[in-house]
PDB file of N, CA and C in Angstrom:
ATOM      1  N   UNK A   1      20.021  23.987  12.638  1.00  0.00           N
ATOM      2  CA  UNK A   1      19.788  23.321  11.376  1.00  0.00           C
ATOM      3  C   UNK A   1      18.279  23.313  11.102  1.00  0.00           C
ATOM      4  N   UNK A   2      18.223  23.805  10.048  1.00  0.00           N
ATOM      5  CA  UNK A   2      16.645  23.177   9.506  1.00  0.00           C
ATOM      6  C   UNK A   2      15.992  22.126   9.279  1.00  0.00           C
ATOM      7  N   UNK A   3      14.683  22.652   9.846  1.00  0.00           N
ATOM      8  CA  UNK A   3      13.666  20.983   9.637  1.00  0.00           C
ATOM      9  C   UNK A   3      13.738  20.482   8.144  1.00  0.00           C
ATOM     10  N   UNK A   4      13.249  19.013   8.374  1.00  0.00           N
ATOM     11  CA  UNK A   4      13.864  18.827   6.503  1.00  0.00           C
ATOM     12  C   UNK A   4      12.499  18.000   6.667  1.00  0.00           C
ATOM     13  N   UNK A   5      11.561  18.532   5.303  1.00  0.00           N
ATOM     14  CA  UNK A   5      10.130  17.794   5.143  1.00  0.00           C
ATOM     15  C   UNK A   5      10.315  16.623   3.502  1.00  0.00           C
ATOM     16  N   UNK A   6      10.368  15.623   3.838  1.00  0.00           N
ATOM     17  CA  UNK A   6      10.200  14.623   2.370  1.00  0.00           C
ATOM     18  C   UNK A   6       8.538  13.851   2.800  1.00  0.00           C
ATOM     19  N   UNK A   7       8.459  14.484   0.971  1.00  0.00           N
ATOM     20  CA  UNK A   7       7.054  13.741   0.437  1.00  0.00           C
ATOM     21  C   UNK A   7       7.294  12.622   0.236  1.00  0.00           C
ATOM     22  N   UNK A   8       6.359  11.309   0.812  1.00  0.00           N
ATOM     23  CA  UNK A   8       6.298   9.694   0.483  1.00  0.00           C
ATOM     24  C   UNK A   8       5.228   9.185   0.343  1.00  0.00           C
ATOM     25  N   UNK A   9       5.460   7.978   0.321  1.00  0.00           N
ATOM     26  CA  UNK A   9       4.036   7.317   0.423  1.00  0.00           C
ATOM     27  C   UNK A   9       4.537   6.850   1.940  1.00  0.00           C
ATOM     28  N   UNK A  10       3.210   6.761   2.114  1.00  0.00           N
ATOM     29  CA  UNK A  10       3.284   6.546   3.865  1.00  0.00           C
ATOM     30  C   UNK A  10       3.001   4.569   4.018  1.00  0.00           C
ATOM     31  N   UNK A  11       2.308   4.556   2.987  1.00  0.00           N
ATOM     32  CA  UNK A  11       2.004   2.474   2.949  1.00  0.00           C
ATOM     33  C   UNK A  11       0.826   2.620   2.310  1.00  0.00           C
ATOM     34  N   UNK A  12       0.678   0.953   2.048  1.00  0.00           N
ATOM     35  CA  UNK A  12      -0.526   0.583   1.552  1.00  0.00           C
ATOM     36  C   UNK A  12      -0.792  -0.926   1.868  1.00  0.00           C
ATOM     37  N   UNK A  13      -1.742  -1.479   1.549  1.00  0.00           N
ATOM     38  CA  UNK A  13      -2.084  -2.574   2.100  1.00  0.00           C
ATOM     39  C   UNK A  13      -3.863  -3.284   2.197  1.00  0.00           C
ATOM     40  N   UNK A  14      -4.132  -4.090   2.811  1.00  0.00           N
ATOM     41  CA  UNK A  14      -5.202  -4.501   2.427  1.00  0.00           C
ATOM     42  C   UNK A  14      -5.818  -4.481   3.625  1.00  0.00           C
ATOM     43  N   UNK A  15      -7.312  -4.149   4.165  1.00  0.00           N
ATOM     44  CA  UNK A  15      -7.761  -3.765   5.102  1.00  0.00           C
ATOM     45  C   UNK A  15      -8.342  -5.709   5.794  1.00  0.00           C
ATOM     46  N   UNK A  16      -8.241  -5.551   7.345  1.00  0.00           N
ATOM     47  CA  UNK A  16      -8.710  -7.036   7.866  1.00  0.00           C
ATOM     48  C   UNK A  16      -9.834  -7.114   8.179  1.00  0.00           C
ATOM     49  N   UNK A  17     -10.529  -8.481   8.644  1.00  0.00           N
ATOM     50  CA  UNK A  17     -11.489  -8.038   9.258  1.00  0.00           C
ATOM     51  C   UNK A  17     -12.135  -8.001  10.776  1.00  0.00           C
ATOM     52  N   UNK A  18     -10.734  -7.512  11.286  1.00  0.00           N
ATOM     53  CA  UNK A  18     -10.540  -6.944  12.576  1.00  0.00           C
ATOM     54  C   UNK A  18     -10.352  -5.898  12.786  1.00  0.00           C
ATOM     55  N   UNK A  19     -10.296  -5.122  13.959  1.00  0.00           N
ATOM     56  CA  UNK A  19      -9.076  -3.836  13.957  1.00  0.00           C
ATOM     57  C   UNK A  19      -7.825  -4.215  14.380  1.00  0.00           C
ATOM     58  N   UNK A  20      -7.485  -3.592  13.577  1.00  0.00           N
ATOM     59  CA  UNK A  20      -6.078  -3.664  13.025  1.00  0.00           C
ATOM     60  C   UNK A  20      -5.384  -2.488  12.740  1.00  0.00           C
ATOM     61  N   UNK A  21      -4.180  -1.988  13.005  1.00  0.00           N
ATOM     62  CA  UNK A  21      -3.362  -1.536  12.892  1.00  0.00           C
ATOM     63  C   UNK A  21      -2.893  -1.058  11.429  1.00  0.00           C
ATOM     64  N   UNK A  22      -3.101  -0.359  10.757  1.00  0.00           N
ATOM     65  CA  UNK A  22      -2.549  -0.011   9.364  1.00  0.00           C
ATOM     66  C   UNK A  22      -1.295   0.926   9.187  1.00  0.00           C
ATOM     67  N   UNK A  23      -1.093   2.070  10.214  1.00  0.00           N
ATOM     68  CA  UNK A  23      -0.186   2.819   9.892  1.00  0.00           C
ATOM     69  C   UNK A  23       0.198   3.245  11.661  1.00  0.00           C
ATOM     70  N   UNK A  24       1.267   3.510  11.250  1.00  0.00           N
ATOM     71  CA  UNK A  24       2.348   3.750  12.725  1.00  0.00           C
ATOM     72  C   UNK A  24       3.177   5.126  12.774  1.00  0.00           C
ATOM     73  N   UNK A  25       2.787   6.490  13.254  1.00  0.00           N
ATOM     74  CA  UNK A  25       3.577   7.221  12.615  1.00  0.00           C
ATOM     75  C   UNK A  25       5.556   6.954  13.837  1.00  0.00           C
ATOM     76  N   UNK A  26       6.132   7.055  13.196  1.00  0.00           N
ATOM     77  CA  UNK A  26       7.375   6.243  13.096  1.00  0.00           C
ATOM     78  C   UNK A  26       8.249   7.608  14.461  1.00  0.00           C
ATOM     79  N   UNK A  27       8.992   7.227  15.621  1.00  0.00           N
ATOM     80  CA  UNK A  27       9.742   7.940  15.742  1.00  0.00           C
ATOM     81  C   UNK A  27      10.911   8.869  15.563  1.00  0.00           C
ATOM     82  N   UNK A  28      11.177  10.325  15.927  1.00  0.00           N
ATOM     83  CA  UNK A  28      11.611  11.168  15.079  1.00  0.00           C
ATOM     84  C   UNK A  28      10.989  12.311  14.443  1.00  0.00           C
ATOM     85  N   UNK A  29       9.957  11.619  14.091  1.00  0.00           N
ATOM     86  CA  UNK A  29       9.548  12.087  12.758  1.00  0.00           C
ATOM     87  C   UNK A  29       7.988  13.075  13.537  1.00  0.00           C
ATOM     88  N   UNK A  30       7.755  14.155  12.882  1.00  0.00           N
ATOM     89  CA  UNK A  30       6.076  14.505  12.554  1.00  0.00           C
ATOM     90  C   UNK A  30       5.444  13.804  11.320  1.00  0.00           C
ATOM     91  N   UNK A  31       4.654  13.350  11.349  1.00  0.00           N
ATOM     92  CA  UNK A  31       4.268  12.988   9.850  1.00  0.00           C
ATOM     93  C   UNK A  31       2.733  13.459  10.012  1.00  0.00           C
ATOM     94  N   UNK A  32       2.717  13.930   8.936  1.00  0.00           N
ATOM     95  CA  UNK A  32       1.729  14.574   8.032  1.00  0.00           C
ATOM     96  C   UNK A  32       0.874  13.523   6.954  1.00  0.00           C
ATOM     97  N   UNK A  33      -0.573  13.241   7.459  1.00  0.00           N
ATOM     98  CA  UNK A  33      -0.758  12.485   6.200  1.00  0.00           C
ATOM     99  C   UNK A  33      -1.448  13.312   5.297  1.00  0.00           C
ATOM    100  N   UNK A  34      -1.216  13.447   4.412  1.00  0.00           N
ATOM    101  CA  UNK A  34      -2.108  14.110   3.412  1.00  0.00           C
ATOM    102  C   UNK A  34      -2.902  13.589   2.112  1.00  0.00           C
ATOM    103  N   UNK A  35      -3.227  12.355   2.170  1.00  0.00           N
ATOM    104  CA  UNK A  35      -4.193  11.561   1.392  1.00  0.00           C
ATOM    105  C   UNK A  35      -4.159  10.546   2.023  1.00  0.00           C
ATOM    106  N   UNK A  36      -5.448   9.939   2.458  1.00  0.00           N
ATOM    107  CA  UNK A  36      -5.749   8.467   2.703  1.00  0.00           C
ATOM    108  C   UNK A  36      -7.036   7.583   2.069  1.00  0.00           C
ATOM    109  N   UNK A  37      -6.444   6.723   0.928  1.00  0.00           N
ATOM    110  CA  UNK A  37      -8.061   6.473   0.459  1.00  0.00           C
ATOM    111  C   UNK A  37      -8.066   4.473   0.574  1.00  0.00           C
ATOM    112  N   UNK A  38      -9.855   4.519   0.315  1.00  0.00           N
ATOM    113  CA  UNK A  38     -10.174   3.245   0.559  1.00  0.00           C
ATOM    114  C   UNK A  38     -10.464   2.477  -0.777  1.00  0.00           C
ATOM    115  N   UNK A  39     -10.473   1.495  -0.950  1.00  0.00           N
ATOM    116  CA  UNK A  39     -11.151   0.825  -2.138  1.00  0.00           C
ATOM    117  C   UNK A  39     -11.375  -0.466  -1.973  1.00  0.00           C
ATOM    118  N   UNK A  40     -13.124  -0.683  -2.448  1.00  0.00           N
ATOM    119  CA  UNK A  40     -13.412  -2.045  -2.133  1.00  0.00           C
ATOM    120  C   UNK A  40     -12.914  -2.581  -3.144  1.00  0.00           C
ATOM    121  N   UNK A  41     -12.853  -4.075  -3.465  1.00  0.00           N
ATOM    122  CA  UNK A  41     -12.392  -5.081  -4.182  1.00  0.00           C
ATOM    123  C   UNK A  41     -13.220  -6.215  -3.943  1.00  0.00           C
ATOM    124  N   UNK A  42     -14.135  -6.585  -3.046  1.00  0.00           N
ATOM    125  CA  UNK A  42     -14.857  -7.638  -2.612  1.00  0.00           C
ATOM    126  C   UNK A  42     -16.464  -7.453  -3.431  1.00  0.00           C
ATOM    127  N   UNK A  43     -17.155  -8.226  -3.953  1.00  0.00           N
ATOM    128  CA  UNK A  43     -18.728  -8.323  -4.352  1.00  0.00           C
ATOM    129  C   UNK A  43     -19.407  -8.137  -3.083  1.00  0.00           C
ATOM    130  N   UNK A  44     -19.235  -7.519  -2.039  1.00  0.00           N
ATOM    131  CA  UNK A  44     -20.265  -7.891  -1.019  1.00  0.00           C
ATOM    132  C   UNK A  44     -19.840  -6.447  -0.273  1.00  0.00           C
ATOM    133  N   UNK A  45     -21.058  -5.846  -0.001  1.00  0.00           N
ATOM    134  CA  UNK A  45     -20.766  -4.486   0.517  1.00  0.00           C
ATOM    135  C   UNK A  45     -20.225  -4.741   1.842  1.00  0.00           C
ATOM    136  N   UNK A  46     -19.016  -3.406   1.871  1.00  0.00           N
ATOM    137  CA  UNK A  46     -17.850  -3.185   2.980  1.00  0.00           C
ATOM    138  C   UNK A  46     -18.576  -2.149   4.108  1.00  0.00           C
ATOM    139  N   UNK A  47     -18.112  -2.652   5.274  1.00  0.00           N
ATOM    140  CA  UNK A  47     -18.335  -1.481   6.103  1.00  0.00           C
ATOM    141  C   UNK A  47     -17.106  -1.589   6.550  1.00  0.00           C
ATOM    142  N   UNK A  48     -16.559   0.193   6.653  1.00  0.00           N
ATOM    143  CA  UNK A  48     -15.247   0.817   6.938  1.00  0.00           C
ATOM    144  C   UNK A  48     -15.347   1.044   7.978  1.00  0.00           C
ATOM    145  N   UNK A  49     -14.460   0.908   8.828  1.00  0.00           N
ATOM    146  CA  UNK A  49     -14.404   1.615  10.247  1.00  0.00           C
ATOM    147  C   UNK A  49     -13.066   2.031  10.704  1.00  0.00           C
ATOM    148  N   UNK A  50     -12.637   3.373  10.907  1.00  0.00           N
ATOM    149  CA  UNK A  50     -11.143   3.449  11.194  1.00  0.00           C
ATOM    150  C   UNK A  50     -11.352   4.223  12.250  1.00  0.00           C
ATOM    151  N   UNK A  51     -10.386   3.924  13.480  1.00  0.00           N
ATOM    152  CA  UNK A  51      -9.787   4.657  14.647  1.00  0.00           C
ATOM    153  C   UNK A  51      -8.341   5.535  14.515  1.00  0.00           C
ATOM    154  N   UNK A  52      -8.316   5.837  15.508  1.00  0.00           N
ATOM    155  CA  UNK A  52      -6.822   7.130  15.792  1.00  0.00           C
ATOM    156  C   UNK A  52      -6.829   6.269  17.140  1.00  0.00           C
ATOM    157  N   UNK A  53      -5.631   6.335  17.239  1.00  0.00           N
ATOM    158  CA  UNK A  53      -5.201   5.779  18.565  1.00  0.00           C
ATOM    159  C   UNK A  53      -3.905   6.701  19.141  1.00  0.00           C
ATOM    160  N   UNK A  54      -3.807   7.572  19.927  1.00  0.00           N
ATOM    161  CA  UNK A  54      -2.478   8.365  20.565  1.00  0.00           C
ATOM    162  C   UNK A  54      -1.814   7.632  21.207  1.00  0.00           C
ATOM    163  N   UNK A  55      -0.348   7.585  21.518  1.00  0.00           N
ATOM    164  CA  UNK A  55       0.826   6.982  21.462  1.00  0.00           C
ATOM    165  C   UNK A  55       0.172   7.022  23.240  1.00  0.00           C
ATOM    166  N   UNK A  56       0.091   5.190  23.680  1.00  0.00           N
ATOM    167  CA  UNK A  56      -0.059   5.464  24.893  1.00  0.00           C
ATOM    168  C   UNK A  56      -1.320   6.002  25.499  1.00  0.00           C
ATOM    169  N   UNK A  57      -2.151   5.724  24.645  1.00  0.00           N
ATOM    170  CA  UNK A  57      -3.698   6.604  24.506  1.00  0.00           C
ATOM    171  C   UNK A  57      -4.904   4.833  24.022  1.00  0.00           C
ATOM    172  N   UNK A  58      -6.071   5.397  24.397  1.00  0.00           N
ATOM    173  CA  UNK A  58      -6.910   4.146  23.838  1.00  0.00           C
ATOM    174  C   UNK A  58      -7.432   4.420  22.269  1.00  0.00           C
ATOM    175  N   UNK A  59      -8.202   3.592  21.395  1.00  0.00           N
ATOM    176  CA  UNK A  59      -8.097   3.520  20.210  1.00  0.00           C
ATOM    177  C   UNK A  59      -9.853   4.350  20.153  1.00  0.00           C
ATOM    178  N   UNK A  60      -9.755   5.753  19.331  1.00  0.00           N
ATOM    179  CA  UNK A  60     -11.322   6.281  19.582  1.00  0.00           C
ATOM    180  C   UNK A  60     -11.682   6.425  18.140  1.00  0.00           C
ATOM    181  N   UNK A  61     -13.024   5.817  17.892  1.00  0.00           N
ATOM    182  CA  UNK A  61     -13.446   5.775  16.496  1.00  0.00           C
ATOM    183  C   UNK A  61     -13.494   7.109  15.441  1.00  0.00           C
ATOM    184  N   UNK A  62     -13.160   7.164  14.649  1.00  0.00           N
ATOM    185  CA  UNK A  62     -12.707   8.150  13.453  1.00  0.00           C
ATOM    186  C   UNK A  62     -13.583   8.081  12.875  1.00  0.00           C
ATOM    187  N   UNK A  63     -13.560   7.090  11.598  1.00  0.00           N
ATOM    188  CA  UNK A  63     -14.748   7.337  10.303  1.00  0.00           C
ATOM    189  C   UNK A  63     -15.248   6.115  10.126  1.00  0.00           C
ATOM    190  N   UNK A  64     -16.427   6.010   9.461  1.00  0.00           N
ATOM    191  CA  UNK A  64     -17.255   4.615   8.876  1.00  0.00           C
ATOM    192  C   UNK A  64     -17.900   5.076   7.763  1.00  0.00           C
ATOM    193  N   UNK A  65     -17.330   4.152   6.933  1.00  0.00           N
ATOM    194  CA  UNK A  65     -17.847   4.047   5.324  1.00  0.00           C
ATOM    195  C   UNK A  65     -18.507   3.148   4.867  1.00  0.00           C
ATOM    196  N   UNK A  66     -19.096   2.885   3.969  1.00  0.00           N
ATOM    197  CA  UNK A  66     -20.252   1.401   3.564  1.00  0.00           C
ATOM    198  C   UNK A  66     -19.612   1.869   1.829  1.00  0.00           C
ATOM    199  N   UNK A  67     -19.405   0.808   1.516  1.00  0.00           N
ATOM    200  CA  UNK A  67     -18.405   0.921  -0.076  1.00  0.00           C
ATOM    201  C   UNK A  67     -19.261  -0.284  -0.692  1.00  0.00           C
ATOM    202  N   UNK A  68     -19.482  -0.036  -1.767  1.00  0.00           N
ATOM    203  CA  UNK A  68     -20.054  -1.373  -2.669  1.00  0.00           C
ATOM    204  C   UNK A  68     -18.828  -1.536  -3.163  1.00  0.00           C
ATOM    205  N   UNK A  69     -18.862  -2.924  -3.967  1.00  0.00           N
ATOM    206  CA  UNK A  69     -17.300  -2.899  -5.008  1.00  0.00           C
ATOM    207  C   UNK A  69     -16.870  -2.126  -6.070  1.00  0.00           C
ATOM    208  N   UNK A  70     -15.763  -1.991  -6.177  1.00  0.00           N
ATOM    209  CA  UNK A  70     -15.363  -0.889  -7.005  1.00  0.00           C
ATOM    210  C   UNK A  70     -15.646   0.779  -6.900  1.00  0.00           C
ATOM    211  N   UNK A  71     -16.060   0.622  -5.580  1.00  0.00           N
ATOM    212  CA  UNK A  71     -16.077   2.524  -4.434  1.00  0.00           C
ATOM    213  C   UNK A  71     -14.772   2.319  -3.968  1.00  0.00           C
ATOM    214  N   UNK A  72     -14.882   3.547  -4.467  1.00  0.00           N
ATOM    215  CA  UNK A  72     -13.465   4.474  -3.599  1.00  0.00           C
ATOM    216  C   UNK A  72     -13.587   5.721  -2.454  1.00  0.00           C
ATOM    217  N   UNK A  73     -13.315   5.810  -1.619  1.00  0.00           N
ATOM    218  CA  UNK A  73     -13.639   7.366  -0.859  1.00  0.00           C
ATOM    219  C   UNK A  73     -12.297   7.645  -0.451  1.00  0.00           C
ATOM    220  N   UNK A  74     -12.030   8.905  -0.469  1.00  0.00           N
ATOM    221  CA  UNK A  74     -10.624   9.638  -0.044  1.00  0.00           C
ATOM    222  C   UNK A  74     -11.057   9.870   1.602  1.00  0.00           C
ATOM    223  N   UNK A  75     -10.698   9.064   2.271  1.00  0.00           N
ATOM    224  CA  UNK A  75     -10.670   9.589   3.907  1.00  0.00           C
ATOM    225  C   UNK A  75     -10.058  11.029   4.161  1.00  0.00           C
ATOM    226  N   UNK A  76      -8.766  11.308   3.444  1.00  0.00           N
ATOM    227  CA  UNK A  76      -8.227  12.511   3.810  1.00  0.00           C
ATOM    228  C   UNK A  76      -7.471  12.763   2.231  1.00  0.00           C
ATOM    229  N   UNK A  77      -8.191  14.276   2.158  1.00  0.00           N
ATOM    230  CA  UNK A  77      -7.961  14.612   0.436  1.00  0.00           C
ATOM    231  C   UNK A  77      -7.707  15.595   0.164  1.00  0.00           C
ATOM    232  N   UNK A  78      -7.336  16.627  -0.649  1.00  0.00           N
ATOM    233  CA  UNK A  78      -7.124  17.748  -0.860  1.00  0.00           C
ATOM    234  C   UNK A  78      -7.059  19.075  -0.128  1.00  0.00           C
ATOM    235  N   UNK A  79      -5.897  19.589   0.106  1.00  0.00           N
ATOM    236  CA  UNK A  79      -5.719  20.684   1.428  1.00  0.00           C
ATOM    237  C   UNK A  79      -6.001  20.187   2.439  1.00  0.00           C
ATOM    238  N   UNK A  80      -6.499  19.273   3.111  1.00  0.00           N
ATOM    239  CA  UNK A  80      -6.842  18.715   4.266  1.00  0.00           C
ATOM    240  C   UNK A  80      -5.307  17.629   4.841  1.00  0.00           C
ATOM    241  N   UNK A  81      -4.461  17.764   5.931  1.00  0.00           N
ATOM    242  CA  UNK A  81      -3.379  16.879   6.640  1.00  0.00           C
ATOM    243  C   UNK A  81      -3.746  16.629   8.269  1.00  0.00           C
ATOM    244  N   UNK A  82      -3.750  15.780   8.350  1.00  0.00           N
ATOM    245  CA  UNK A  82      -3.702  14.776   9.814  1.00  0.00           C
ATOM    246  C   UNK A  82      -2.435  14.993  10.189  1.00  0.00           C
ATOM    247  N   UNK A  83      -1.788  15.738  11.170  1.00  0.00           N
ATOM    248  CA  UNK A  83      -0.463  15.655  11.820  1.00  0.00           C
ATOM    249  C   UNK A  83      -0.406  14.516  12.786  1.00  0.00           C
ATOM    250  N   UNK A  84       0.367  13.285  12.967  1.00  0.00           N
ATOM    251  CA  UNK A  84       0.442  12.544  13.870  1.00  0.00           C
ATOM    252  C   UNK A  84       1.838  12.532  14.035  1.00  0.00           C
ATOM    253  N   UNK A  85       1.918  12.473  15.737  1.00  0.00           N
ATOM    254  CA  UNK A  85       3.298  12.265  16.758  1.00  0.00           C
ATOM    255  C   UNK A  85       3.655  10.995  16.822  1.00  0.00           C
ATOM    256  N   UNK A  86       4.848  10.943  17.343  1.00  0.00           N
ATOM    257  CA  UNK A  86       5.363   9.523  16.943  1.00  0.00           C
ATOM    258  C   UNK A  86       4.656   8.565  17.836  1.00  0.00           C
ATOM    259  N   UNK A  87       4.415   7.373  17.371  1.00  0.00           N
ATOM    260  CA  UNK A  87       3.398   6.158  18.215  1.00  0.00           C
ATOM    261  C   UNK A  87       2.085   6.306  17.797  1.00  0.00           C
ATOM    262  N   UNK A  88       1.474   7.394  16.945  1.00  0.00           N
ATOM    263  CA  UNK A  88       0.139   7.314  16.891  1.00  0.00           C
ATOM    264  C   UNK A  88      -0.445   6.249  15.669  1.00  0.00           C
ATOM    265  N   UNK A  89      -1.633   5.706  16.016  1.00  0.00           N
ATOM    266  CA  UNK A  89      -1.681   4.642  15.050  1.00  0.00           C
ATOM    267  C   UNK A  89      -3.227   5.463  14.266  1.00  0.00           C
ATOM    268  N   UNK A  90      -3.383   4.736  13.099  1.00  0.00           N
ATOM    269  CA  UNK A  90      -4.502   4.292  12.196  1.00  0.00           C
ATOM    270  C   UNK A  90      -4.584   3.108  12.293  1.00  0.00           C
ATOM    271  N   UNK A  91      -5.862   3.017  12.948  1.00  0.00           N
ATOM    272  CA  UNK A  91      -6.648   1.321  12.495  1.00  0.00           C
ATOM    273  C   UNK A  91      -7.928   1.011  11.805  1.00  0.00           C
ATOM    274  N   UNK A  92      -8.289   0.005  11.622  1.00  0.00           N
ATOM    275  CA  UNK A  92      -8.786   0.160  10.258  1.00  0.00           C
ATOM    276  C   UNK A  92      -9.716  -1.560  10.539  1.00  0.00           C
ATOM    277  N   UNK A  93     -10.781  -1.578  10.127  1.00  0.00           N
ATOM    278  CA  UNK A  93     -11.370  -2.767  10.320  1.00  0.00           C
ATOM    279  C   UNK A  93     -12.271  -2.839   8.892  1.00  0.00           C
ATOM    280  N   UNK A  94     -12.643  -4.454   8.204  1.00  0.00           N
ATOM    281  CA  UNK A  94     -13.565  -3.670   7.337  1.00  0.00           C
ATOM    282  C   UNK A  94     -14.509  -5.554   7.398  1.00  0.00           C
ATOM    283  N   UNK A  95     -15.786  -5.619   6.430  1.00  0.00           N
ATOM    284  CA  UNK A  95     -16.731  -6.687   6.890  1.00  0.00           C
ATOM    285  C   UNK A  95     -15.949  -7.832   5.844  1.00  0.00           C
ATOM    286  N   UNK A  96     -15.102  -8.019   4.993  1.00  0.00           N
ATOM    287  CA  UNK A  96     -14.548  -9.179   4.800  1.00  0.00           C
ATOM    288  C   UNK A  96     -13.001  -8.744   4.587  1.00  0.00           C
ATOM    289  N   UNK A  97     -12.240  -9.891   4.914  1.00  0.00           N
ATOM    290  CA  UNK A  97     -11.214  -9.631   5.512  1.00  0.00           C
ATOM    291  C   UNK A  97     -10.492  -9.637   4.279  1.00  0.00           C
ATOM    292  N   UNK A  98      -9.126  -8.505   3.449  1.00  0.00           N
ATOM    293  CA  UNK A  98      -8.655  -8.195   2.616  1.00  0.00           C
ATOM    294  C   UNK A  98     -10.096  -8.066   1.394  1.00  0.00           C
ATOM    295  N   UNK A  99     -10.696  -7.642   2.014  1.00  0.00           N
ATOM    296  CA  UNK A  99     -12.007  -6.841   0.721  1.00  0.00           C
ATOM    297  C   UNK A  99     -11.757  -5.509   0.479  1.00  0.00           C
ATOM    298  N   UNK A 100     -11.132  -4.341   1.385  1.00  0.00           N
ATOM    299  CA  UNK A 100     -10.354  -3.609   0.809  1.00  0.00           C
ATOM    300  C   UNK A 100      -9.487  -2.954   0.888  1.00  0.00           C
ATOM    301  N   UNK A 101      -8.899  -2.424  -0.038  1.00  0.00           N
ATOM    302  CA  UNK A 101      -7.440  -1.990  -0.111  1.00  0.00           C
ATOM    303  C   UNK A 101      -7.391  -0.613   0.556  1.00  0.00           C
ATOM    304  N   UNK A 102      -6.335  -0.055   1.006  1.00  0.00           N
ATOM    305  CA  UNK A 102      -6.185   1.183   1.444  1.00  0.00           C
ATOM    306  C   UNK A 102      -4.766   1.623   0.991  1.00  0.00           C
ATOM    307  N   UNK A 103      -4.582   3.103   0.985  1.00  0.00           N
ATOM    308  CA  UNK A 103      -3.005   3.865   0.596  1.00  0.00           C
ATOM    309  C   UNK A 103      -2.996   4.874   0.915  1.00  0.00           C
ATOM    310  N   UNK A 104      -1.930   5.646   1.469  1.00  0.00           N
ATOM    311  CA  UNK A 104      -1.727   6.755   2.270  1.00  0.00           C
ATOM    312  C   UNK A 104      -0.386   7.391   1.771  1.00  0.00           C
ATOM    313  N   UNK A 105      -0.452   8.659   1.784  1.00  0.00           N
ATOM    314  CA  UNK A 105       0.857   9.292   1.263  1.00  0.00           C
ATOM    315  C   UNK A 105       0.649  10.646   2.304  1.00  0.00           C
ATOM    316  N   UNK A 106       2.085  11.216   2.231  1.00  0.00           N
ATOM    317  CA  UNK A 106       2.008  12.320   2.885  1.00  0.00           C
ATOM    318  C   UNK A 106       3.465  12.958   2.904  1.00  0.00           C
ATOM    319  N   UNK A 107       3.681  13.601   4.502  1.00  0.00           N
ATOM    320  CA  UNK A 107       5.066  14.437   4.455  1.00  0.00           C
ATOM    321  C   UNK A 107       5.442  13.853   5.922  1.00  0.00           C
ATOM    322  N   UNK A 108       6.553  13.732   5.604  1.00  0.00           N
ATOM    323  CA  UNK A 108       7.468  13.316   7.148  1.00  0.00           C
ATOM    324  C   UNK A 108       8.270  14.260   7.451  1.00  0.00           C
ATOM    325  N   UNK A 109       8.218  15.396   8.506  1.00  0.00           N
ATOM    326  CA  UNK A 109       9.428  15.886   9.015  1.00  0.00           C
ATOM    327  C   UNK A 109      10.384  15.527  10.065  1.00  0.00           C
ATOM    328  N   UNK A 110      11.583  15.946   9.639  1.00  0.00           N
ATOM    329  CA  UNK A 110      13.053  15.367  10.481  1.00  0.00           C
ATOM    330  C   UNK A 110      13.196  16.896  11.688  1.00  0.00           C
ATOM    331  N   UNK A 111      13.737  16.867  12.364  1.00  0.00           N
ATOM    332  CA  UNK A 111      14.517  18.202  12.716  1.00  0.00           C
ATOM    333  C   UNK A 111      15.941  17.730  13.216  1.00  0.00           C
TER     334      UNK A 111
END
């Protein structure tokens, strides 16, 4: 039988100001993210900080952004996909807690 790939949104949500856990790729599945963006919402400049963490693995720093309000940056954007195995996390920390928003879409495959 063939692999079967559906486009979703993967989540969204509001960033803490801890690390924290934002996305889980789900067992079963490959998932593919293929857009992940940030947006401040807070008057007081954000610093972004997101990790990758492998299933069973420690959490190793990814990207850091500094956003004034009303910045947006696409972490992962056009032709560009993050393949993550099941258990792998995105975490996500930012300098006031729900200052900003984040959303992720992508492809999940079944086999």
């Amino acid at each position: 039988m063939p692999n079967t790939f559906t486009a979703k949104e993967l989540g969204n949500g509001q960033v803490a100001n801890s690390q924290t856990t934002i996305f889980t790729a789900t067992a079963d599945v490959t998932t593919y993210v293929k857009h992940l963006s940030l947006y401040s919402t807070n008057a007081a400049q954000q610093t972004v900080q997101l990790w990758l963490k492998h299933s069973g693995g420690t959490a190793r720093k990814w990207k850091r952004y500094v956003l004034e309000q009303d910045e947006q940056v696409d972490v992962i954007e056009g032709g560009e996909a993050y393949m993550l195995d099941e258990g792998t996390e995105i975490q996500a920390s930012t300098t006031t807690n729900n200052g900003v928003d984040w959303w992720a879409d992508g492809i999940e495959e079944t086999t």
